[in-house]
C-alpha atoms as a PDB file:
ATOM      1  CA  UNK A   1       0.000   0.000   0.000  1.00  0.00           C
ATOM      2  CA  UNK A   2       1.557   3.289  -0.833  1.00  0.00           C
ATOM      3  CA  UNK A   3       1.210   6.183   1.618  1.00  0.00           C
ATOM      4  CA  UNK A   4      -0.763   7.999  -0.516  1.00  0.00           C
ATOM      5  CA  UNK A   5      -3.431   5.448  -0.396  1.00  0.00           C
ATOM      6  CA  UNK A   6      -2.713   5.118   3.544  1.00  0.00           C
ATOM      7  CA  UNK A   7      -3.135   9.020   3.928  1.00  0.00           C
ATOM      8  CA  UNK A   8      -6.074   8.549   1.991  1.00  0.00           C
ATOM      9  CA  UNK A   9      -8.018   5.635   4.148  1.00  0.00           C
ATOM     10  CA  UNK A  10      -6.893   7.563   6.972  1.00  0.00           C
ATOM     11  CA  UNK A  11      -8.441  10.884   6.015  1.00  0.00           C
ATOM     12  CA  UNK A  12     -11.748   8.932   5.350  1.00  0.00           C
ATOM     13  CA  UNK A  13     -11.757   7.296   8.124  1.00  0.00           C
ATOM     14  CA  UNK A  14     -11.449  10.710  10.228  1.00  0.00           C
ATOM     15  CA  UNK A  15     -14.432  12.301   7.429  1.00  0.00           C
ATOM     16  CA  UNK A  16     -16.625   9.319   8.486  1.00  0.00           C
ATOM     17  CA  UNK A  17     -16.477   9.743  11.858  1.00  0.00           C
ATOM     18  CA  UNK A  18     -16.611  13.866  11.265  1.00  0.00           C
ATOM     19  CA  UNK A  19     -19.559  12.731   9.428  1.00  0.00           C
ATOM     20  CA  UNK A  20     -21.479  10.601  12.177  1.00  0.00           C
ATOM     21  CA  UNK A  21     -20.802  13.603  14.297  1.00  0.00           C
ATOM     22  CA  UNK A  22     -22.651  15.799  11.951  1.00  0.00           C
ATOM     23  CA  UNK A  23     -25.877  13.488  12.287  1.00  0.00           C
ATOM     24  CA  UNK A  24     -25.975  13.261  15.638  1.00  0.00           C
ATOM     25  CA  UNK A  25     -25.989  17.028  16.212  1.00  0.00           C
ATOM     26  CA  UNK A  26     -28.765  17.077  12.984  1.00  0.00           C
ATOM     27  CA  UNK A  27     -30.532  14.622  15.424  1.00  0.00           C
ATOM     28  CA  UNK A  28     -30.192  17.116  18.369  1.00  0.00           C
ATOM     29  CA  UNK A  29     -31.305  20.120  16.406  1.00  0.00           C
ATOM     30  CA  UNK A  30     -34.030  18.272  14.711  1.00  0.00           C
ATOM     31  CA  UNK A  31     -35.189  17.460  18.797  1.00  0.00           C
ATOM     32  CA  UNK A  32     -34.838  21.296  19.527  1.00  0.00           C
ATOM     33  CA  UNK A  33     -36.775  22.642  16.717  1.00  0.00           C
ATOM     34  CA  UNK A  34     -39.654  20.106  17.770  1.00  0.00           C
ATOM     35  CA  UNK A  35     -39.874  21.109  21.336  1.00  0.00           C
ATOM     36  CA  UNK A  36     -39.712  25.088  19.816  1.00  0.00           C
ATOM     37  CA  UNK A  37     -42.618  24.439  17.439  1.00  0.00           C
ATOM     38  CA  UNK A  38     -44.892  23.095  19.911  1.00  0.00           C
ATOM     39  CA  UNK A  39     -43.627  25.853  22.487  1.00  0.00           C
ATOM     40  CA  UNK A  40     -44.654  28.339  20.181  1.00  0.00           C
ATOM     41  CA  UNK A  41     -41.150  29.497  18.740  1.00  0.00           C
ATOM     42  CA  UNK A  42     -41.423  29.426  15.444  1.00  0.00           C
ATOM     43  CA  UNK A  43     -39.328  32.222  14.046  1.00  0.00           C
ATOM     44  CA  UNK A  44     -35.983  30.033  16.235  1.00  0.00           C
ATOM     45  CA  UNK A  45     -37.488  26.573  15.052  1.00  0.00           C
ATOM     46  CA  UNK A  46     -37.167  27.780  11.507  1.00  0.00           C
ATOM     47  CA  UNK A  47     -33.660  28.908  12.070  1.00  0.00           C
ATOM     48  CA  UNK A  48     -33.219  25.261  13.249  1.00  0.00           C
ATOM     49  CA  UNK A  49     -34.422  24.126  10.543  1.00  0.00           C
ATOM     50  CA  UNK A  50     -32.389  26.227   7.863  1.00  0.00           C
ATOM     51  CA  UNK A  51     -29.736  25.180  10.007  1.00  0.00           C
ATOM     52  CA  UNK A  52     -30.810  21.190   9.371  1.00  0.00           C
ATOM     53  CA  UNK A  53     -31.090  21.769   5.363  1.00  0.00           C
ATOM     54  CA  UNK A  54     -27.189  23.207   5.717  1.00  0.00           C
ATOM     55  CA  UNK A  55     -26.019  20.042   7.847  1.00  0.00           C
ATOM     56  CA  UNK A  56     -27.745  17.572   4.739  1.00  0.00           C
ATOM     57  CA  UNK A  57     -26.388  19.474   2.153  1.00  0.00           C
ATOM     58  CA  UNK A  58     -23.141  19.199   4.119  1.00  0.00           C
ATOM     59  CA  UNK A  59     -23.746  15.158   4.728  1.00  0.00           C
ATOM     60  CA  UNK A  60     -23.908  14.759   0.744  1.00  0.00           C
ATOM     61  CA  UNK A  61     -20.939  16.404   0.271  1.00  0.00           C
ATOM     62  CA  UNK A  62     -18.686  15.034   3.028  1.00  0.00           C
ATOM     63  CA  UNK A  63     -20.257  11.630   1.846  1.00  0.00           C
ATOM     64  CA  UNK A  64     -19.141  11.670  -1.625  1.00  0.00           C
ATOM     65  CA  UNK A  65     -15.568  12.767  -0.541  1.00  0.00           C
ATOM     66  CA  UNK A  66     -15.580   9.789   1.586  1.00  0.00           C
ATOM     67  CA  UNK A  67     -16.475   7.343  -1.381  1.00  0.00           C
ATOM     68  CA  UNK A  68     -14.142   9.362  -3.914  1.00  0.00           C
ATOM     69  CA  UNK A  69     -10.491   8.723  -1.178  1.00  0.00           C
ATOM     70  CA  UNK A  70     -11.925   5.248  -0.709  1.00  0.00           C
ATOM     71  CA  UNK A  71     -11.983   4.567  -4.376  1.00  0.00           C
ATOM     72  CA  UNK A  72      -8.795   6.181  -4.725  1.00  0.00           C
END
C-alpha cells in the first residue's frame, strides 16, 4: 500500500467519523426545533431548521468525498 493510499483511508476514516458527528448534532437540532414548534417558537425553530437543510447538504458532500479517497 503506498502512503498515498494510507493518507487517503486515513483521512476517510477521520471524514466518516466527522460525518457521524454531523448526524448526531442534525438529530439534536431536529429534537430542539420540535420542542420550539410546539412551544410556540417558530421564528428560532425555523432557524433550526435552515440550520438542518445546511447540515444535509453538508452530509452529501462530506459523503461523496468519503467514497471518492476510498476509491482512490
Amino acid at each position: 500500500m503506498s502512503d498515498n493510499s494510507e493518507a487517503n483511508i486515513v483521512t476517510a476514516d477521520a471524514l466518516t467519523l466527522l460525518l457521524h458527528n454531523q448526524h448526531a448534532i442534525c438529530a439534536a437540532i431536529e429534537e430542539v426545533t420540535k420542542w420550539l414548534s410546539k412551544n410556540g417558537v417558530g421564528s428560532v425553530a425555523a432557524n433550526a431548521i435552515a440550520a438542518m437543510e445546511t447540515l444535509d447538504r453538508n452530509a452529501e458532500d462530506i459523503t461523496d468525498a468519503i467514497m471518492r479517497l476510498r476509491r482512490l
